[in-house]
Protein backbone atom coordinates (compact mmCIF):
# COMPACT_ATOMS: atom_id res chain seq x y z
CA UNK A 1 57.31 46.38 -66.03
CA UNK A 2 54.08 47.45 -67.13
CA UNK A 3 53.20 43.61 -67.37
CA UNK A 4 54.17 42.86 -63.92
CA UNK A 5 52.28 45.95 -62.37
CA UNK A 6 49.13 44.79 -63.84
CA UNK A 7 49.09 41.17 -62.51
CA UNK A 8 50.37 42.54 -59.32
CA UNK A 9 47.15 44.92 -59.10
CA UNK A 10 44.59 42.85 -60.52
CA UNK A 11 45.86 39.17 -61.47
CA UNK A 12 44.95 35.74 -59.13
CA UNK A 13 47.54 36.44 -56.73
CA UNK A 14 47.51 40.47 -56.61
CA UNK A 15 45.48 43.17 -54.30
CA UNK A 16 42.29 41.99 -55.83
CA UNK A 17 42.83 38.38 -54.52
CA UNK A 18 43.57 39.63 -51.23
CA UNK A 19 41.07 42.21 -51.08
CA UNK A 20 38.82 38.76 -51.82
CA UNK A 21 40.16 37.39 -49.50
CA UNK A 22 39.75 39.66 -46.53
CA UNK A 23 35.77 39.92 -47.36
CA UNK A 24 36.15 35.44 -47.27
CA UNK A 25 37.47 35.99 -43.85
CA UNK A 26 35.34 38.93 -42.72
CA UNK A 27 33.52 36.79 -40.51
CA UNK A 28 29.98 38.32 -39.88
CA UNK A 29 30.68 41.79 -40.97
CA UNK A 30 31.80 40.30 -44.29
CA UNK A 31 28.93 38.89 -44.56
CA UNK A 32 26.11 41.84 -43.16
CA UNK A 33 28.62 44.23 -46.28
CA UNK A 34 27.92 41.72 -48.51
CA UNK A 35 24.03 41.36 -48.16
CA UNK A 36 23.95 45.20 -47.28
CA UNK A 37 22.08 44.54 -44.00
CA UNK A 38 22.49 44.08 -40.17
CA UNK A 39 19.66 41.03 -40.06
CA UNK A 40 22.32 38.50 -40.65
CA UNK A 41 24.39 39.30 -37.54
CA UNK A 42 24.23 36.81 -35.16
CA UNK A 43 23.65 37.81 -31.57
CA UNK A 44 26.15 36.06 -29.41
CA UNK A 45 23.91 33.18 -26.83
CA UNK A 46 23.69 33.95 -23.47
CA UNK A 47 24.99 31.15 -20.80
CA UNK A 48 21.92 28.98 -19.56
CA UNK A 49 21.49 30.51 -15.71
CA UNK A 50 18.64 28.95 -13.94
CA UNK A 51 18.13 31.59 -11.95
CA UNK A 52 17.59 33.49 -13.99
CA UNK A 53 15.15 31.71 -15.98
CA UNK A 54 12.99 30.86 -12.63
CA UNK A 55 9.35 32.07 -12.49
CA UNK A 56 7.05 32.85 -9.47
CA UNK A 57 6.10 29.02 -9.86
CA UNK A 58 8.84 27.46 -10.46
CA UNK A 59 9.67 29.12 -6.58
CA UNK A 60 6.91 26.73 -5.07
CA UNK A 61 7.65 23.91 -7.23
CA UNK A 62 11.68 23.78 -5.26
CA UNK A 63 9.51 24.36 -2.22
CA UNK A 64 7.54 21.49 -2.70
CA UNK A 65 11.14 19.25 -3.74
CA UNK A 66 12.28 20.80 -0.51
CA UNK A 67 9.12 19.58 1.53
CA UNK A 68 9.59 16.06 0.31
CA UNK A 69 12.94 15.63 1.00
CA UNK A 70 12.52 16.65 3.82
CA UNK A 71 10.17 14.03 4.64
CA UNK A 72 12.55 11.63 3.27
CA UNK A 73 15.32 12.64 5.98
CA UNK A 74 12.95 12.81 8.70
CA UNK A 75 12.60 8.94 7.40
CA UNK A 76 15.83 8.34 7.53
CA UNK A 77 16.28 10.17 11.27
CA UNK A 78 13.24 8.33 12.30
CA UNK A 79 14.41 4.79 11.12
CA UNK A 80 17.78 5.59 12.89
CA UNK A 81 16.31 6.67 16.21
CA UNK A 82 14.84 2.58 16.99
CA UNK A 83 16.63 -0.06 18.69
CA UNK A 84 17.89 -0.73 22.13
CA UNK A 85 18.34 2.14 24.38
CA UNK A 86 17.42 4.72 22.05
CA UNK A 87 14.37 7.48 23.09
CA UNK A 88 11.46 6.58 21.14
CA UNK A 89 10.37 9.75 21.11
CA UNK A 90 12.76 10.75 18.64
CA UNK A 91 11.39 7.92 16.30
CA UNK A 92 7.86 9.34 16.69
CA UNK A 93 8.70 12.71 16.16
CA UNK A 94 10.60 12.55 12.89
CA UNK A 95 7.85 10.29 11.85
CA UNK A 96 4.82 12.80 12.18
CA UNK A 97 7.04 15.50 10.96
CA UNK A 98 7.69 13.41 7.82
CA UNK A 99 3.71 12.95 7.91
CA UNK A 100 3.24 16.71 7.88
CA UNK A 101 5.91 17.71 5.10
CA UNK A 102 4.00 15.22 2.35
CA UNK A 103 0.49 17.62 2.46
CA UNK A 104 2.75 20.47 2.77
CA UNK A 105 4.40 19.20 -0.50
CA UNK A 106 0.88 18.62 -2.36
CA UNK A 107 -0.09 22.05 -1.42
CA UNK A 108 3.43 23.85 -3.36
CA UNK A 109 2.09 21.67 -6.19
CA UNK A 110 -1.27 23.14 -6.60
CA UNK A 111 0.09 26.78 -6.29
CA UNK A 112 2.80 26.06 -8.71
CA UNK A 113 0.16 25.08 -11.18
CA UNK A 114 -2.28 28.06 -10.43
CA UNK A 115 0.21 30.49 -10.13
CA UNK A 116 1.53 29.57 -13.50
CA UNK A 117 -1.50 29.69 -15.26
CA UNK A 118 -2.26 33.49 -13.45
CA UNK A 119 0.70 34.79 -14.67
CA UNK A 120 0.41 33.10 -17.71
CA UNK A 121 3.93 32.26 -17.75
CA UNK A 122 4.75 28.16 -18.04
CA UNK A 123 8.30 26.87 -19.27
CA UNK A 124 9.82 24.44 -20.04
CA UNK A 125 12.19 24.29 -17.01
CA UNK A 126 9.03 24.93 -14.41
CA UNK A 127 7.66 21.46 -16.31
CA UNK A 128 10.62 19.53 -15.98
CA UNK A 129 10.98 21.04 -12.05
CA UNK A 130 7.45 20.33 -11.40
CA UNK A 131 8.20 16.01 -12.61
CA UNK A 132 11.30 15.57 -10.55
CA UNK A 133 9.79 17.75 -7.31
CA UNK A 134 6.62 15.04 -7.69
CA UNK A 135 8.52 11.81 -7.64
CA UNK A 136 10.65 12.92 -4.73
CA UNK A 137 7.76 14.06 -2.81
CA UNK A 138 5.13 11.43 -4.29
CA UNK A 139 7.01 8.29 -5.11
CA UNK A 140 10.27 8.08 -3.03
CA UNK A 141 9.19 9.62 0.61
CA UNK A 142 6.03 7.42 0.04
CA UNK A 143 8.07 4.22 -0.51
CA UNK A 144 10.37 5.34 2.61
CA UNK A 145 7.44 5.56 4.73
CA UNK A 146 6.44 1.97 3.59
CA UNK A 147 9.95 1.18 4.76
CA UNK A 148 10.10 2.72 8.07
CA UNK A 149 6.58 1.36 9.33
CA UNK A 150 7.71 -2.40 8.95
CA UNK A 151 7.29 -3.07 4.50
CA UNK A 152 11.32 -3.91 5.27
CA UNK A 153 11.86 -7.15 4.08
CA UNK A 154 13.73 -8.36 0.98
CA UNK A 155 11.26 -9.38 -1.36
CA UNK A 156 8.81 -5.72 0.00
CA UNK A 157 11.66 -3.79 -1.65
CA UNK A 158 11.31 -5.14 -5.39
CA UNK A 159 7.59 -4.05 -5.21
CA UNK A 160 8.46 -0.42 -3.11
CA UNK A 161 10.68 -0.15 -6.14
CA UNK A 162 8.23 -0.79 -9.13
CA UNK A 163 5.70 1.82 -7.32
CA UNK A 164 8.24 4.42 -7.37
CA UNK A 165 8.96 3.79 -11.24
CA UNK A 166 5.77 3.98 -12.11
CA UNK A 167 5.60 7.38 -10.34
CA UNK A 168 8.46 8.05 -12.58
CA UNK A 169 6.75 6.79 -15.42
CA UNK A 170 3.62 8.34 -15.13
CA UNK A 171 4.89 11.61 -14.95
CA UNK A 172 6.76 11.00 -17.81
CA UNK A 173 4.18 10.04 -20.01
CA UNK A 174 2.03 13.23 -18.61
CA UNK A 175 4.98 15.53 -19.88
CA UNK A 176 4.86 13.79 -23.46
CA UNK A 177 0.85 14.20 -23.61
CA UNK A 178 0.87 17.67 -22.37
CA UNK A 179 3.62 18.76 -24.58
CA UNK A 180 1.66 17.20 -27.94
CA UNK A 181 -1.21 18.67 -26.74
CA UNK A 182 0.12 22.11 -26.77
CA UNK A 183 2.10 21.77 -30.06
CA UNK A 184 -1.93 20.30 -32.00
CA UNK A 185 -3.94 22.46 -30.42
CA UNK A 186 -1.55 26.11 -29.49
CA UNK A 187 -0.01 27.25 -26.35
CA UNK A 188 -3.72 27.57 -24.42
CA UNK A 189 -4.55 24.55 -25.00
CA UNK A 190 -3.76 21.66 -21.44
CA UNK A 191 -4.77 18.45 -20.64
CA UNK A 192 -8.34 17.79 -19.84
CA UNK A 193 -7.97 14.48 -17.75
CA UNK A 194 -5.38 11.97 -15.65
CA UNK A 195 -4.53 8.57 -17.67
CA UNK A 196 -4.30 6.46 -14.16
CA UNK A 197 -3.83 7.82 -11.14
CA UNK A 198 -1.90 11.05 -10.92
CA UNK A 199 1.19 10.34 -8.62
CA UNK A 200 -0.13 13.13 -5.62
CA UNK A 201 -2.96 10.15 -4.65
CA UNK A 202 0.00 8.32 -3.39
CA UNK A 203 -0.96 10.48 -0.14
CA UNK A 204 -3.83 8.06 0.37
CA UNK A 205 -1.25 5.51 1.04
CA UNK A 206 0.56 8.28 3.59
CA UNK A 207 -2.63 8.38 5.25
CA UNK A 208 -3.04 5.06 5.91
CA UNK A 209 0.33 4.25 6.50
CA UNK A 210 -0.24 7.05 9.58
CA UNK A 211 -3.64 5.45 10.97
CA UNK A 212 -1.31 2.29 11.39
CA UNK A 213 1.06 4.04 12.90
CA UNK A 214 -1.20 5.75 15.28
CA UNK A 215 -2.94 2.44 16.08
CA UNK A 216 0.50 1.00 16.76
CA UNK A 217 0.06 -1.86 14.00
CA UNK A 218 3.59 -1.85 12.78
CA UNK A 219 6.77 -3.66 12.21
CA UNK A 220 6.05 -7.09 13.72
CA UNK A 221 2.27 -6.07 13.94
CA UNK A 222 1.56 -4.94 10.47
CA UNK A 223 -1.89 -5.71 9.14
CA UNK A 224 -1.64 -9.29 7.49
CA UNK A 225 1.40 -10.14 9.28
CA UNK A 226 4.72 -11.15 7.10
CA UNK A 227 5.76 -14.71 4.95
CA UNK A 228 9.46 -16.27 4.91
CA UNK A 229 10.12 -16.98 1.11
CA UNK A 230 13.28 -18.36 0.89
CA UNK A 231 15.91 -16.36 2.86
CA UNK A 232 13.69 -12.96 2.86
CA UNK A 233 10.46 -11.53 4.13
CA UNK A 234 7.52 -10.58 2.05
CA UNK A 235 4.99 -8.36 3.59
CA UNK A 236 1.12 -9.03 2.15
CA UNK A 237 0.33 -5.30 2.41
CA UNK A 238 3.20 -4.15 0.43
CA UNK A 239 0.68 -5.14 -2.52
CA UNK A 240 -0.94 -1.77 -1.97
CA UNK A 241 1.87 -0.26 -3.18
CA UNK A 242 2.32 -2.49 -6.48
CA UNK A 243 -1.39 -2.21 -7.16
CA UNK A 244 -1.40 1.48 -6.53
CA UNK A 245 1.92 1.60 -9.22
CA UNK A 246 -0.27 0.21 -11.83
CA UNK A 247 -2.83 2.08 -11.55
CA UNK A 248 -0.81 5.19 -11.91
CA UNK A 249 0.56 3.80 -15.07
CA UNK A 250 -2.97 2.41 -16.71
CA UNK A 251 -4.49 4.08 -19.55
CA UNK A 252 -7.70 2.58 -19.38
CA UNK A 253 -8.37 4.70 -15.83
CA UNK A 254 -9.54 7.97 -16.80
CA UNK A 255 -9.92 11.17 -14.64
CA UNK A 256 -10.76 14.15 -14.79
CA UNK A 257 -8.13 16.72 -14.24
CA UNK A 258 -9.59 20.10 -12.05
């Protein structure tokens, strides 16, 4: 009897082994008891919210994502309002106001980035925000402008498409060379200079694109006219655009960032 008591109080399978067991199976506490402190504990993760993790600038970065798409359905609206027996006033109207979003756009980008460095508050989200806002506003409403004022034929599109991934390139590299800048030379520490163009100069395109439009030099009547290759259209002064994409993506250009 005696015999049996003791293995069932203290042998492999007796209170001790359970007792053993329950501090296995304790989970955290087990293990904060066992090391005799709380700094073990894990604190459960909160679930990612974005709004929560929004800044002041990351508010004018969406507003300049909202200003260029914008311009991109005014584009749309604008393209839609032509043909026979449609107002071409509509056509003009959603054209100018797509005109007047893309500054609008430029200007939420330079607050974003001065706000930012005020408050002395940059993530990682507001970086990623501040790429995707650019291309929409600086590479695709761009290309759609190209579209709407007559850059509409089949081989234009191929080189309205390489501009806009060079945009998207360009600001990808940036994010890459600002984030190994930080991480070599401490959180303070920001890009000095633009390799290539930075994707905002697309607005010099904008601008021209408008002075054709005001002069009434498109479609039909663009500025070295249009060639048949094959079975589509190429447009000569779509090579603005290509040249433009490869100078955003160049690393030999060099300029200095304000």
């Amino acid at each position: 009897m005696l015999g049996v008591m003791t293995d069932h109080a203290g042998g492999p399978g007796g209170a001790g082994s359970s007792a053993g067991a329950r501090a296995d199976t304790g989970g955290a506490r087990g293990a904060t008891d066992a090391r005799g402190g709380a700094d073990t504990v894990r604190p459960t993760p909160r679930h990612f919210t974005m709004i929560r993790n929004l800044q002041l600038a990351d508010l004018f970065t969406l507003g300049n994502g909202f200003a260029g798409t914008g311009a991109v359905l005014a584009l749309l609206q604008s393209a839609r309002a032509r043909g026979p027996g449609v107002d071409d006033g509509v056509d003009y109207i959603f054209f100018w106001v797509a005109v007047a979003l893309m500054p609008l756009a430029l200007i939420m980008d330079i607050l974003d980035g001065r706000i930012a460095r005020m408050r002395a508050k940059v993530s990682p989200l507001g970086q990623e925000l501040d790429s995707l806002a650019d291309l929409i506003s600086f590479g695709v409403a761009p290309a759609a402008m190209a579209f709407v004022v007559g850059m509409d034929g089949g081989w234009d599109a191929p080189a309205l498409m390489f501009f806009v991934v060079c945009g998207l390139g360009r600001l990808a590299r940036y994010n890459v060379t600002a984030t190994e800048v930080a991480r070599t030379g401490g959180p303070s520490a920001k890009v000095t200079h633009f390799e290539g163009f930075p994707i905002p100069s697309s607005l010099f395109l904008v601008a021209g694109m408008a002075a054709l439009r005001l002069a009434g030099h498109t479609g039909s009547t663009l500025p070295l006219g249009a060639l048949q290759l094959g079975p589509c259209q190429l447009h000569p002064l779509v090579a603005v655009f290509a040249l433009h994409g490869c100078a955003m993506i160049s690393r030999t250009l060099r300029i200095p960032k304000l």
